[in-house]
Protein backbone atom coordinates (compact mmCIF):
# COMPACT_ATOMS: atom_id res chain seq x y z
CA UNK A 1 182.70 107.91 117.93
CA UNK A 2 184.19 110.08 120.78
CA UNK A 3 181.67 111.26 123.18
CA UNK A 4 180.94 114.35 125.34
CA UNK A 5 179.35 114.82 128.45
CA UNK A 6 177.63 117.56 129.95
CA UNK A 7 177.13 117.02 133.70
CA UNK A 8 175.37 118.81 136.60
CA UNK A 9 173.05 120.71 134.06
CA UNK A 10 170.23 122.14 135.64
CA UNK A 11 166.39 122.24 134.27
CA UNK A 12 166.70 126.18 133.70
CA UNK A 13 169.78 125.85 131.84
CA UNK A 14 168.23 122.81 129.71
CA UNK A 15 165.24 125.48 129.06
CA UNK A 16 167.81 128.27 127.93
CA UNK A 17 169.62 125.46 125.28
CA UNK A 18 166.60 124.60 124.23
CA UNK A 19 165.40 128.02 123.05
CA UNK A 20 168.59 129.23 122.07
CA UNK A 21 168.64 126.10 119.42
CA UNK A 22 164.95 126.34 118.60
CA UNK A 23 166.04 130.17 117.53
CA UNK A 24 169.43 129.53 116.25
CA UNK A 25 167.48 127.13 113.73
CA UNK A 26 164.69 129.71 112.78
CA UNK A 27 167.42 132.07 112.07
CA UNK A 28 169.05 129.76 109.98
CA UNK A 29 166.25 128.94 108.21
CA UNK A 30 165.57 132.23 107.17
CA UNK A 31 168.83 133.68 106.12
CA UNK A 32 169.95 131.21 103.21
CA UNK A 33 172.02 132.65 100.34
CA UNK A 34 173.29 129.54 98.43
CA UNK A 35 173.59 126.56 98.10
CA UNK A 36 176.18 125.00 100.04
CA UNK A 37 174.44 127.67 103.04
CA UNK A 38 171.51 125.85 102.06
CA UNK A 39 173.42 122.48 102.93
CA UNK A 40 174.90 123.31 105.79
CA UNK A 41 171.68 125.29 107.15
CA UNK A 42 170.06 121.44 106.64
CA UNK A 43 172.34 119.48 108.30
CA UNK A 44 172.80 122.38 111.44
CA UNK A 45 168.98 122.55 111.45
CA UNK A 46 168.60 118.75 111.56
CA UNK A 47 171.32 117.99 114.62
CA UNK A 48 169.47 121.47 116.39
CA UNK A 49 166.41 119.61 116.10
CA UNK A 50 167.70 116.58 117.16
CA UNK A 51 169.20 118.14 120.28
CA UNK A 52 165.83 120.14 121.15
CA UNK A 53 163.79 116.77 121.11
CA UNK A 54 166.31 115.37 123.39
CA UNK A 55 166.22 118.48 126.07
CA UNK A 56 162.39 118.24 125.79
CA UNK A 57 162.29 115.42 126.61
CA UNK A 58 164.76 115.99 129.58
CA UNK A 59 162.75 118.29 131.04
CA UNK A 60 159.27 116.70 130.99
CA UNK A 61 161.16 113.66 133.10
CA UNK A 62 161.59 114.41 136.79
CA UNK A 63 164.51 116.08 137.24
CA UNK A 64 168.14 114.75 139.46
CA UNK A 65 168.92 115.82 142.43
CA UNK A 66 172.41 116.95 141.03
CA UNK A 67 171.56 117.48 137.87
CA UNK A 68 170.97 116.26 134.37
CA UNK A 69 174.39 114.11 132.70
CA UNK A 70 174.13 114.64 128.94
CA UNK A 71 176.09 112.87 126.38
CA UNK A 72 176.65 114.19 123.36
CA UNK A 73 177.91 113.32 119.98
CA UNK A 74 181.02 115.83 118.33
CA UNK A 75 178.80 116.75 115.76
CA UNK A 76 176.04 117.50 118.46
CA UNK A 77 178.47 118.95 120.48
CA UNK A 78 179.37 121.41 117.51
CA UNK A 79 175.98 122.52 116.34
CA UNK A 80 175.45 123.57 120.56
CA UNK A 81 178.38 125.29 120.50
CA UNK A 82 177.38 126.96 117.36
CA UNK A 83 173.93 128.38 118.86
CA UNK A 84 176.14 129.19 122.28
CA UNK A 85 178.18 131.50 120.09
CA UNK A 86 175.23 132.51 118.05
CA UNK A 87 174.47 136.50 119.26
CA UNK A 88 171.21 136.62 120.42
CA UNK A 89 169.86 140.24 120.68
CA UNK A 90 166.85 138.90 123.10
CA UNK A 91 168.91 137.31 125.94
CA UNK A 92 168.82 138.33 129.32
CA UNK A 93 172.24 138.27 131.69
CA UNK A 94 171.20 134.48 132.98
CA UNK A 95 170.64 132.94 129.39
CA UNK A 96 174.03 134.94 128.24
CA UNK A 97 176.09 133.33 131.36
CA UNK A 98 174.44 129.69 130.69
CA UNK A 99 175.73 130.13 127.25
CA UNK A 100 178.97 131.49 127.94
CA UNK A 101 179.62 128.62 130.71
CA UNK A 102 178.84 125.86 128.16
CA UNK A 103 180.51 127.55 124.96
CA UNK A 104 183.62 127.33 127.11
CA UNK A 105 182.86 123.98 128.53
CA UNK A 106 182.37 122.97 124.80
CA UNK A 107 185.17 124.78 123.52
CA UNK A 108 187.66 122.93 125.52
CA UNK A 109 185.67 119.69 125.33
CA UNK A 110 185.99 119.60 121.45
CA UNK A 111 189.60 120.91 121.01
CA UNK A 112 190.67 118.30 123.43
CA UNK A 113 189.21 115.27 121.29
CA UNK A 114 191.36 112.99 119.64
CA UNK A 115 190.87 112.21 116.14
């Protein structure tokens, strides 16, 4: 499976990913109106998860001198850039450029993949 990697991430911007998929999952959660919603909400929700556990866990390590290196899977890659996209009515100008810099990042990174 083809493989992405994030590099030079700093702890803030882990923090900002982190909330933006613990809310981007919440949301989800709550605004179901089928069932194939309710399918996709499930698998979304499970990778978000997934990916939260992982930053966690990032950040209560010590932190690189030049950053965190993540690798991620395409499917984890999409669900990120998903919750990048996601409008969040409660983010401040730092969390919006974090999210910006890595939807773009992402963007790229995933249209460029060979399949």
């Amino acid at each position: 499976m083809t493989t992405i990697q994030l590099k030079y991430i700093t702890n803030e911007e882990i923090q900002v990913l982190q909330t933006e998929l613990h809310e981007y999952q919440n949301t989800l959660a709550t605004h179901l109106k089928s069932q194939s919603d309710f399918l996709n909400a499930i698998i979304y929700i499970d990778l978000a998860l997934r990916l939260w556990f992982n930053f966690r866990s990032k950040v209560e390590n010590q932190q690189p001198k030049k950053g965190y290196s993540i690798t991620l899977k395409a499917s984890e890659a999409a669900v990120l850039l998903k919750a990048c996209l996601w409008e969040n009515q409660n983010n401040g100008t730092f969390e919006r450029n974090v999210k910006t810099k890595l939807s773009l990042f992402l963007d790229q990174q995933l249209k460029s993949l060979s399949v």
